[in-house]
N, C-alpha and C. Protein backbone atom coordinates (compact mmCIF):
# COMPACT_ATOMS: atom_id res chain seq x y z
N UNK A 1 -9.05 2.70 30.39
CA UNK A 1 -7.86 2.65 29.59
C UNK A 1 -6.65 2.40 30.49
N UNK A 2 -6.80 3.27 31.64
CA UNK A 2 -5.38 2.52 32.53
C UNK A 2 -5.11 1.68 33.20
N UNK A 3 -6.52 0.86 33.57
CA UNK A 3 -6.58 0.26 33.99
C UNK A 3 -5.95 -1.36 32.83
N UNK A 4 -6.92 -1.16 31.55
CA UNK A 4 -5.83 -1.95 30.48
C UNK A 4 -4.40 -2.04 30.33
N UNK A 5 -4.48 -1.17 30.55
CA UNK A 5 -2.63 -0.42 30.55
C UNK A 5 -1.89 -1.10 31.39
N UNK A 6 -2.57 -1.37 32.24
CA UNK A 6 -1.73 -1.54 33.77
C UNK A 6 -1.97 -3.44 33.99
N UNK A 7 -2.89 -3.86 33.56
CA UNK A 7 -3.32 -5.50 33.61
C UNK A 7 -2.41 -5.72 32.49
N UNK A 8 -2.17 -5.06 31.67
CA UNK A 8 -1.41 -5.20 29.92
C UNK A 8 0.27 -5.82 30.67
N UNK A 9 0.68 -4.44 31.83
CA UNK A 9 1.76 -3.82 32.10
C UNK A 9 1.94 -5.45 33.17
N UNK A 10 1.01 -5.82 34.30
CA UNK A 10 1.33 -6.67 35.02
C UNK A 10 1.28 -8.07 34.56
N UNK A 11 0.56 -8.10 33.72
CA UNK A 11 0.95 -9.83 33.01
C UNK A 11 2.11 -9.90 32.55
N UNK A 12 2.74 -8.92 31.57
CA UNK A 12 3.19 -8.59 30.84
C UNK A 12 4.53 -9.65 32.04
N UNK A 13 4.93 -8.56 33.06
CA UNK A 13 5.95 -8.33 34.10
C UNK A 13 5.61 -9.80 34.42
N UNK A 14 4.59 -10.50 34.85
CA UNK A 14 4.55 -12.06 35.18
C UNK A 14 5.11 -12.88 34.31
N UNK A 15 4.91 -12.76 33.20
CA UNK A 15 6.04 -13.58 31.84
C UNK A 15 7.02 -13.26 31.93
N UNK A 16 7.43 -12.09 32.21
CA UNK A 16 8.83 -11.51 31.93
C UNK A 16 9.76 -12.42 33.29
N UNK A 17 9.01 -12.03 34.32
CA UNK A 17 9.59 -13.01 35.37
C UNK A 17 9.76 -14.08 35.12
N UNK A 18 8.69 -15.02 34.66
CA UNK A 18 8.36 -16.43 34.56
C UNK A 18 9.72 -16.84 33.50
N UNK A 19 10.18 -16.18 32.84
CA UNK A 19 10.66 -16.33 30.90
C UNK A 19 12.32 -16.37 31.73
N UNK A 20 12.53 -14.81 32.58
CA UNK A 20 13.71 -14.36 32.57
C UNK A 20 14.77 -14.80 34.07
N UNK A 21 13.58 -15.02 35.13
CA UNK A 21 14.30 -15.87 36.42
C UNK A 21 14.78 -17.19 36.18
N UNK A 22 14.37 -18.16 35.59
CA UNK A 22 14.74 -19.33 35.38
C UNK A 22 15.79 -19.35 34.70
N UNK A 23 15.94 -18.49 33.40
CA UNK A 23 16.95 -18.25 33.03
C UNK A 23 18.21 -17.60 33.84
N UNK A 24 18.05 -16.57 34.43
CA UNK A 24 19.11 -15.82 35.26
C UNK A 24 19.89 -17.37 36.65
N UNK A 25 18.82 -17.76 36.88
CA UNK A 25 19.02 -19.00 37.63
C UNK A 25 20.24 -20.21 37.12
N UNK A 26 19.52 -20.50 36.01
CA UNK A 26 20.71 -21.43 35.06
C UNK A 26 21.85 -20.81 34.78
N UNK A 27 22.12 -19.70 34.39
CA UNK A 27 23.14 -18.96 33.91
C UNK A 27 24.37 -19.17 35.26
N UNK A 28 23.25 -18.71 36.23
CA UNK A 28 23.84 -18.71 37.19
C UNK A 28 25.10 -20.10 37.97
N UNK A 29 24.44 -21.43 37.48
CA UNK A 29 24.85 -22.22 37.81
C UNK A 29 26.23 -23.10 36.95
N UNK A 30 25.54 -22.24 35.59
CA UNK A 30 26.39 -23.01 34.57
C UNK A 30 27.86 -22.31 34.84
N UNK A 31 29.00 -23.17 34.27
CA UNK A 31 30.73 -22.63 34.20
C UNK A 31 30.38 -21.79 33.71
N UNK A 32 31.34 -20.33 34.45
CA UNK A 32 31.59 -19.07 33.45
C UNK A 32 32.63 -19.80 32.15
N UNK A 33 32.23 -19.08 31.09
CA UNK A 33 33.17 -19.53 29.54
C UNK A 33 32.73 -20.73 29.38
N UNK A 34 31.42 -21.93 29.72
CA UNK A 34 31.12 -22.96 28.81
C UNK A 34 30.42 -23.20 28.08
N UNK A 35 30.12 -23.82 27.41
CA UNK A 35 29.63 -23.33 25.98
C UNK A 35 27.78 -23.69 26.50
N UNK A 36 27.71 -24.56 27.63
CA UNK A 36 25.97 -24.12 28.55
C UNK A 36 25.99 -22.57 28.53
N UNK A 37 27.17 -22.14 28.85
CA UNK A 37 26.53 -20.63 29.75
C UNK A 37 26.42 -19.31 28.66
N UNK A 38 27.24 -20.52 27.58
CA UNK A 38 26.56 -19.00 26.17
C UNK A 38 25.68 -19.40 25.18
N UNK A 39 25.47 -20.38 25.50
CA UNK A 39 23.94 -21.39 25.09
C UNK A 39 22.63 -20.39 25.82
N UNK A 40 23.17 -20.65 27.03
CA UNK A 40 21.62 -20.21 28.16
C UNK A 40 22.12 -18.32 27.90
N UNK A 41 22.86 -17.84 27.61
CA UNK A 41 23.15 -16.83 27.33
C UNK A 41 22.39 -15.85 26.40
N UNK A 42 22.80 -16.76 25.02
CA UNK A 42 22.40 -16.20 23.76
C UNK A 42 20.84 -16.14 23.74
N UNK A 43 20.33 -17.50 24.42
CA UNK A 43 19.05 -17.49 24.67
C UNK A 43 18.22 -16.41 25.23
N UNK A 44 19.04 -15.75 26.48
CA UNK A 44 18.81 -14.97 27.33
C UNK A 44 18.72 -13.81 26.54
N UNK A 45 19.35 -13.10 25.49
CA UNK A 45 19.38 -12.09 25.17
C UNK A 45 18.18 -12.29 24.08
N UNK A 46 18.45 -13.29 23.27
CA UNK A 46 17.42 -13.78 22.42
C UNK A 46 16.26 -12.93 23.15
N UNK A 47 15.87 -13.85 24.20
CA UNK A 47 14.44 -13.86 24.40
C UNK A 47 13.97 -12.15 24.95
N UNK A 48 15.14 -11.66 25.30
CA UNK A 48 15.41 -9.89 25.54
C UNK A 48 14.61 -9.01 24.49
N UNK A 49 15.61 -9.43 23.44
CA UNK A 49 15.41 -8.93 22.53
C UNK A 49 14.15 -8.94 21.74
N UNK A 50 13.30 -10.34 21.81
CA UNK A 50 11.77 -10.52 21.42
C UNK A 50 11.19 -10.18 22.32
N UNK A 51 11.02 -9.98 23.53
CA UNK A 51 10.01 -10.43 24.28
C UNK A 51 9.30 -8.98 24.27
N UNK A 52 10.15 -7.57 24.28
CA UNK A 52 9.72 -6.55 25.06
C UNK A 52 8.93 -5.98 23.83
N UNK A 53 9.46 -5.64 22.40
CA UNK A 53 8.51 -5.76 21.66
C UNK A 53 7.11 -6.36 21.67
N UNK A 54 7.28 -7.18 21.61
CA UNK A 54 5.58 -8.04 22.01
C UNK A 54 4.77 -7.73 23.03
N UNK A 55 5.63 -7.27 24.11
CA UNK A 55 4.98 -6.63 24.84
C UNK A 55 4.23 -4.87 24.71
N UNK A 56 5.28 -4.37 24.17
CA UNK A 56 4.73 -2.88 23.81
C UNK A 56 3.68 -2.81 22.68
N UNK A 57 3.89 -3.91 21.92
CA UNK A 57 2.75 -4.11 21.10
C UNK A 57 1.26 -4.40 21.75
N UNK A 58 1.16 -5.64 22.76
CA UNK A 58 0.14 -5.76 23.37
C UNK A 58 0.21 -4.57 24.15
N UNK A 59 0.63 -3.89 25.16
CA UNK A 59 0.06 -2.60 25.17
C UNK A 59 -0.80 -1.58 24.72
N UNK A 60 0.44 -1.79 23.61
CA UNK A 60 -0.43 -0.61 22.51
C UNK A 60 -1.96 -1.19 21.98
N UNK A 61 -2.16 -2.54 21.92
CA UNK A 61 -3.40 -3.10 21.43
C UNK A 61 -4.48 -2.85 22.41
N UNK A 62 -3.81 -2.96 23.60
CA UNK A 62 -4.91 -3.22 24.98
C UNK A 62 -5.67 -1.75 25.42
N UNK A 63 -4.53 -0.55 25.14
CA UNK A 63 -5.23 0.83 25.16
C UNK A 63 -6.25 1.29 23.97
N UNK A 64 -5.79 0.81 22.90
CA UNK A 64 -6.68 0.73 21.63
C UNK A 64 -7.93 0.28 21.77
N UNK A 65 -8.06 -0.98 22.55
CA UNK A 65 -9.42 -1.86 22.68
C UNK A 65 -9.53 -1.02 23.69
N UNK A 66 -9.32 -0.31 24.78
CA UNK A 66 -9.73 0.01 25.58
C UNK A 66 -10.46 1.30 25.21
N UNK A 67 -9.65 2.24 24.46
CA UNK A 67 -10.37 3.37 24.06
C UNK A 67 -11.59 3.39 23.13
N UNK A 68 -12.04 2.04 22.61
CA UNK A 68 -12.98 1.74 21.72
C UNK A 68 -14.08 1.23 22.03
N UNK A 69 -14.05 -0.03 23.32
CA UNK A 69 -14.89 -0.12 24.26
C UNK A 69 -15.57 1.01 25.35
N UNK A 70 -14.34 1.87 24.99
CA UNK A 70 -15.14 3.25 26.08
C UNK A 70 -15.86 3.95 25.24
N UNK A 71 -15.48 4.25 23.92
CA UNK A 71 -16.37 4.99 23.13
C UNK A 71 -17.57 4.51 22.92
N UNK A 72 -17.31 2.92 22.48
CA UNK A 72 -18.95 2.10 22.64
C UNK A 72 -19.75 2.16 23.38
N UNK A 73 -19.07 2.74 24.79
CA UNK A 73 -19.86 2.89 26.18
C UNK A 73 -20.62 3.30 26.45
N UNK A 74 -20.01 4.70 25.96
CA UNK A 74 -20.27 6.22 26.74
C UNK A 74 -21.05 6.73 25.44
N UNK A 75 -20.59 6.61 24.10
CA UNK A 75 -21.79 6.74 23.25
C UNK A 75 -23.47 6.66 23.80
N UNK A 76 -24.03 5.98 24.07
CA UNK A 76 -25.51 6.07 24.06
C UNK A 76 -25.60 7.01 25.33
N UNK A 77 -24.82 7.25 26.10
CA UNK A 77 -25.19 8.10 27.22
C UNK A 77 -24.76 9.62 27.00
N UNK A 78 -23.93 9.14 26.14
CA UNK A 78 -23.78 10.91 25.45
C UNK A 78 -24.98 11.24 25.00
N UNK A 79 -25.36 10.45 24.16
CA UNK A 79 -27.22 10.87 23.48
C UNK A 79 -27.81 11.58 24.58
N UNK A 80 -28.01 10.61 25.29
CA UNK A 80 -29.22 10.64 26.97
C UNK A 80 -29.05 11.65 27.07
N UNK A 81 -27.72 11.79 27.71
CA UNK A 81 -27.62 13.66 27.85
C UNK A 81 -27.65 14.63 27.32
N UNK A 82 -27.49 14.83 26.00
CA UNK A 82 -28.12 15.44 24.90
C UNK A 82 -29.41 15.81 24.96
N UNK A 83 -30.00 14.59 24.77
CA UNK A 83 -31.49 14.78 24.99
C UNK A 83 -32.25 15.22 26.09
N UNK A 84 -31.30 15.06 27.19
CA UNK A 84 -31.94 15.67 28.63
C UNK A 84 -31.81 17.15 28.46
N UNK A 85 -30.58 17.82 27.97
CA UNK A 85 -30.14 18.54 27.85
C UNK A 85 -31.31 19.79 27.05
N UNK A 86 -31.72 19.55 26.16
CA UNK A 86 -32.71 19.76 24.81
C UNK A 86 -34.18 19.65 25.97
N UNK A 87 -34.42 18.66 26.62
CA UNK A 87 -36.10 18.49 26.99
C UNK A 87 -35.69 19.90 28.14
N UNK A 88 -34.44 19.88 29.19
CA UNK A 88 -33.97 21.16 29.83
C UNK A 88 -34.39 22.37 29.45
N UNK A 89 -34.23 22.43 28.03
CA UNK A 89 -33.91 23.88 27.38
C UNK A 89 -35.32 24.13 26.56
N UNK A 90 -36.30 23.17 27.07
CA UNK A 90 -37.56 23.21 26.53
C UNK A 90 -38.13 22.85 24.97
N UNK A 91 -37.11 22.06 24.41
CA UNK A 91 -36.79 21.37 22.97
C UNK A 91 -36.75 19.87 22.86
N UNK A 92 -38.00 19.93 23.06
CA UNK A 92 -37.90 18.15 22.87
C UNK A 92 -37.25 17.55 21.87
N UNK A 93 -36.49 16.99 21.78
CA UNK A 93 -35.31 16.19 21.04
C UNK A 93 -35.78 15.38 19.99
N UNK A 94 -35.39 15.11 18.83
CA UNK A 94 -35.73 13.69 18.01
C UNK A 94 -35.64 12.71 18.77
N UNK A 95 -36.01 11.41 18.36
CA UNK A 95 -35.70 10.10 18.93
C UNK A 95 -34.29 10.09 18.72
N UNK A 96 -34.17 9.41 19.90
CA UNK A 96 -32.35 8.88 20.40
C UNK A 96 -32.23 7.31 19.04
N UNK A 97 -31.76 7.16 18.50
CA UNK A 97 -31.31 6.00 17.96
C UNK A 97 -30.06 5.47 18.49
N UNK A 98 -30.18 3.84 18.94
CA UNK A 98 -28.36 3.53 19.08
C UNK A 98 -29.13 2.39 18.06
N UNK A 99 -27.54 1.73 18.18
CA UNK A 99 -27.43 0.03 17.97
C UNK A 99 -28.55 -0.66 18.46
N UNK A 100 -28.83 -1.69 18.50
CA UNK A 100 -29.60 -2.57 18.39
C UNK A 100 -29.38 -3.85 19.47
N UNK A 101 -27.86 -3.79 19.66
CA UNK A 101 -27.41 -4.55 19.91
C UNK A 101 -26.69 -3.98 21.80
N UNK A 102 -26.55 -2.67 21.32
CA UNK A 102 -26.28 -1.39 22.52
C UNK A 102 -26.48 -1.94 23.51
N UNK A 103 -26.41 -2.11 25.00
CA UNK A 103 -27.20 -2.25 26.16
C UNK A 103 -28.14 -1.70 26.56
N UNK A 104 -28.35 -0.42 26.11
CA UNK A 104 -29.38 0.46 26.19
C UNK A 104 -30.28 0.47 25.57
N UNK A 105 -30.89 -0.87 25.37
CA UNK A 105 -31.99 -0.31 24.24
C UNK A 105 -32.88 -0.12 24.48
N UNK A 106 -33.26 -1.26 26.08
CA UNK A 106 -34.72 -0.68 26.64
C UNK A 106 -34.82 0.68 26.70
N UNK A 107 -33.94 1.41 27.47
CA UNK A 107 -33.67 2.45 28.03
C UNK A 107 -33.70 3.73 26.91
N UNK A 108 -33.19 3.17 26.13
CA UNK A 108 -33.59 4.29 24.95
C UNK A 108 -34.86 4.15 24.49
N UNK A 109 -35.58 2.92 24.00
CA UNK A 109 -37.17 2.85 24.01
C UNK A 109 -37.82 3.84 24.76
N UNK A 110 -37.49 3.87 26.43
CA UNK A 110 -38.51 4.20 26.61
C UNK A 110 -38.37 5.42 27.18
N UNK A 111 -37.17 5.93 26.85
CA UNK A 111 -37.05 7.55 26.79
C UNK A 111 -37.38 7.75 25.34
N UNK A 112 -37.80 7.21 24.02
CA UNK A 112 -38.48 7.64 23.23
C UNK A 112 -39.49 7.98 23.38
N UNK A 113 -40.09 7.07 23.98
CA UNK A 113 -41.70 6.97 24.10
C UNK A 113 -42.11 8.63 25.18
N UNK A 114 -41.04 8.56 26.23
CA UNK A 114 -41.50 9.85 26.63
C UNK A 114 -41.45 11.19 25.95
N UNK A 115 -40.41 10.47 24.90
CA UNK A 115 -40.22 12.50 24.59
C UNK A 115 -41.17 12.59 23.17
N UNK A 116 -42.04 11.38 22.79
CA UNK A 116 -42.76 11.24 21.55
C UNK A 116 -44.43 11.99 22.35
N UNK A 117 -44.55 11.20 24.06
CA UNK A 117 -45.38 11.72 25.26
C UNK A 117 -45.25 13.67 25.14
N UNK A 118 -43.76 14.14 25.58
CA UNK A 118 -44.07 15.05 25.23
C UNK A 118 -44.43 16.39 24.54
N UNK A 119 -43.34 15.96 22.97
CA UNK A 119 -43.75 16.11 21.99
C UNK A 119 -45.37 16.74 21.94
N UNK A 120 -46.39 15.49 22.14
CA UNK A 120 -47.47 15.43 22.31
C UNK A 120 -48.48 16.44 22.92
N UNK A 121 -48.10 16.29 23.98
CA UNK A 121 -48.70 17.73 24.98
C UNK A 121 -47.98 18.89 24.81
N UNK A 122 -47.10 18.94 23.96
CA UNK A 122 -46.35 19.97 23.90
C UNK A 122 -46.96 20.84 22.64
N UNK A 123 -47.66 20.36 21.87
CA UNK A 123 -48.59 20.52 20.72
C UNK A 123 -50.18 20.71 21.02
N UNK A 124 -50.34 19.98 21.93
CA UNK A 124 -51.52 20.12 22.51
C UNK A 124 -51.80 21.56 23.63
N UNK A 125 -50.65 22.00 24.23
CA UNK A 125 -50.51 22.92 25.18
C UNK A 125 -50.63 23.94 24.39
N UNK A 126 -49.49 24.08 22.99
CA UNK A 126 -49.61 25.24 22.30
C UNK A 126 -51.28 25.87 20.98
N UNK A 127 -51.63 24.35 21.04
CA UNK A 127 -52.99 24.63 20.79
C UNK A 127 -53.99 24.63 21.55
N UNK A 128 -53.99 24.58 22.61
CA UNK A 128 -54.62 25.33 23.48
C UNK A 128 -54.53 26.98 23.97
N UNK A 129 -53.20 27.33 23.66
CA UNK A 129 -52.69 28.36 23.84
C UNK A 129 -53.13 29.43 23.05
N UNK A 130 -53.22 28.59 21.33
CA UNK A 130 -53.70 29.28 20.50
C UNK A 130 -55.20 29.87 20.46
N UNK A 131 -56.22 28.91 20.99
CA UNK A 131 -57.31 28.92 21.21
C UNK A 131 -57.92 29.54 22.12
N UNK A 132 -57.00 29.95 23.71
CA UNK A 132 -56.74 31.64 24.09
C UNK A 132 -56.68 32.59 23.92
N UNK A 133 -55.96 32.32 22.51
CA UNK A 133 -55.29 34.06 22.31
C UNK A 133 -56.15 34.30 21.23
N UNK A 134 -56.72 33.42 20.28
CA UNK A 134 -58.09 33.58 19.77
C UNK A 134 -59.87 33.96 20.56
N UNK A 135 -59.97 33.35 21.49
CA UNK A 135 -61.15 34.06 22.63
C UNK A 135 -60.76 35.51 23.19
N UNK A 136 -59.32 35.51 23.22
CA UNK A 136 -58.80 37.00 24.04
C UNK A 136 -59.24 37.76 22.65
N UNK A 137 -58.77 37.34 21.28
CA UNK A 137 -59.35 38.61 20.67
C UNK A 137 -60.42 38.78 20.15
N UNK A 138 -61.27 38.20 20.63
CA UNK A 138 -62.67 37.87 20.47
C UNK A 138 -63.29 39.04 21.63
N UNK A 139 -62.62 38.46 22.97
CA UNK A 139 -62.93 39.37 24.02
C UNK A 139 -62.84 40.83 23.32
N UNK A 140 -61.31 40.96 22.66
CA UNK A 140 -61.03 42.16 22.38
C UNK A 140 -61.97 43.04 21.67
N UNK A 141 -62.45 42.70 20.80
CA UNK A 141 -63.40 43.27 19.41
C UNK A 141 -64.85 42.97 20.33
N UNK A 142 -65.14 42.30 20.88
CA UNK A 142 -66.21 42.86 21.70
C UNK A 142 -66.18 43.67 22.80
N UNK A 143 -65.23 44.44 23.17
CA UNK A 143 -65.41 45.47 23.92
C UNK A 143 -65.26 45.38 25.32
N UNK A 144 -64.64 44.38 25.57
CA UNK A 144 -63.79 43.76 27.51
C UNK A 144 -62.79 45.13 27.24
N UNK A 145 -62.60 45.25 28.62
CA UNK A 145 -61.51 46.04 29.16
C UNK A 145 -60.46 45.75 28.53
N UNK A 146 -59.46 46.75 28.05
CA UNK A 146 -57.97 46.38 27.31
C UNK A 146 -57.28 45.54 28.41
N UNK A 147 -57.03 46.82 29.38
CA UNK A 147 -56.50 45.95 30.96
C UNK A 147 -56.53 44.51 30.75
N UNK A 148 -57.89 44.25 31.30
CA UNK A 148 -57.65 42.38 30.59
C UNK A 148 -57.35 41.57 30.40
N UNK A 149 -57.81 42.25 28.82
CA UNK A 149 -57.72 41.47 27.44
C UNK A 149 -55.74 41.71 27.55
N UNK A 150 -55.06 42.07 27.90
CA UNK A 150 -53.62 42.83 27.66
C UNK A 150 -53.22 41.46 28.95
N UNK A 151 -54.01 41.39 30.07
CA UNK A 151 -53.23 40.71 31.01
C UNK A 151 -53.15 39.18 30.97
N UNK A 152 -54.45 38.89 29.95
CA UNK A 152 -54.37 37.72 29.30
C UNK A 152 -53.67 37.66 28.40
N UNK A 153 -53.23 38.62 27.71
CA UNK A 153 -51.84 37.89 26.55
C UNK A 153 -50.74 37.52 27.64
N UNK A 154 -50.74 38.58 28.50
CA UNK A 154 -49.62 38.25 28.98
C UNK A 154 -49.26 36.97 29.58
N UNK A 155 -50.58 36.65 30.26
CA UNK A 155 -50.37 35.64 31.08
C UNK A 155 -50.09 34.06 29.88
N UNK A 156 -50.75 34.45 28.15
CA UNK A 156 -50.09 33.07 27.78
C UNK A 156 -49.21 33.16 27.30
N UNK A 157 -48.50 34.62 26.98
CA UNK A 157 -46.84 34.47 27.11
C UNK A 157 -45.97 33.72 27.73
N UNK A 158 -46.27 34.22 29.19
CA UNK A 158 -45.69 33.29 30.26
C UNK A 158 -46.02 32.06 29.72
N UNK A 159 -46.77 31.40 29.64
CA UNK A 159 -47.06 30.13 29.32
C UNK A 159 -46.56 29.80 28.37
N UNK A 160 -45.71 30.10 27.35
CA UNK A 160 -44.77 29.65 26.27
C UNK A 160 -45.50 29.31 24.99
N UNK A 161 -44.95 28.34 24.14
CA UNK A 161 -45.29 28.08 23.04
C UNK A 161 -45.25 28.60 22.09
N UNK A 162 -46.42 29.70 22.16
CA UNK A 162 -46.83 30.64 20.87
C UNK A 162 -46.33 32.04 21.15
N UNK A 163 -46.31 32.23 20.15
CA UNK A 163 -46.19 33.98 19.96
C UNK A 163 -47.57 34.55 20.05
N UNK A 164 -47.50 35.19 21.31
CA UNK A 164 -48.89 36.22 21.47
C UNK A 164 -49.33 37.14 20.28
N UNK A 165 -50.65 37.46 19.90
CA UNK A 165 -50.93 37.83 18.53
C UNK A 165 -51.42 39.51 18.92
């Protein structure tokens, strides 16, 4: 954005030069009180008077596009991080959707595909988990040591997923 601001601000100042030296130049040369020097005069203020408007306008347009192109930007990577954020916290995320058109689209593909990957084993881990804590109470009712049978829940606690039974 300031950088818009500031390319907005220096063209801007290159017209203004280009528009207002040539003029200051002539003024300069023409008779004080002839009717050139309130010719190149009136002009002078004229063009004063339009020019800087147009300019604060393109300004104002150039931070606008600028703040909109950044949002377009930084959008899909806000997702990313979201979603990194979520696989972090042990919550595999929905699929990321952008645009189509996005730059990111490989990139979102194929961070779908991983978190659809772990999704996957993440279902598979907890049914496995389940299928533990079902043999543990199998162990249990047949008569294994509590000790155990107790250090195996624990241990697929640790291991997440499920709620030990």
């Amino acid at each position: 954005m300031l950088t818009s601001a500031l390319a907005t601000l220096g063209f801007g100042s290159v017209i203004a030069l280009s528009l207002f030296i040539p003029l200051g130049f002539a003024l300069d040369r023409a008779p004080i009180g002839s009717a050139e020097s309130a010719g190149i005069a009136d002009y002078f203020l004229y063009l004063h008077v339009a020019f800087w408007p147009v300019l604060l306008c393109s300004l104002i347009a150039s931070v606008v596009t600028a703040l909109i192109l950044y949002r377009r930007m930084t959008e899909p990577l806000v997702r990313f991080v979201r979603a990194y954020g979520a696989v972090e916290r042990g919550e595999p995320p929905a699929d990321i959707t952008i645009r189509r058109s996005d730059y990111l689209g490989a990139e979102a593909d194929a961070l779908n595909r991983m978190l659809g990957s772990l999704r996957a084993r993440s279902r598979e881990r907890n049914d496995a988990l389940a299928d533990i804590l079902g043999a543990v109470d199998e162990l249990a009712t047949a008569g294994t040591d509590a000790s155990v049978v107790e250090r195996v829940r624990e241990a697929v606690k640790r291991a997440g997923g499920i709620a030990a039974r």
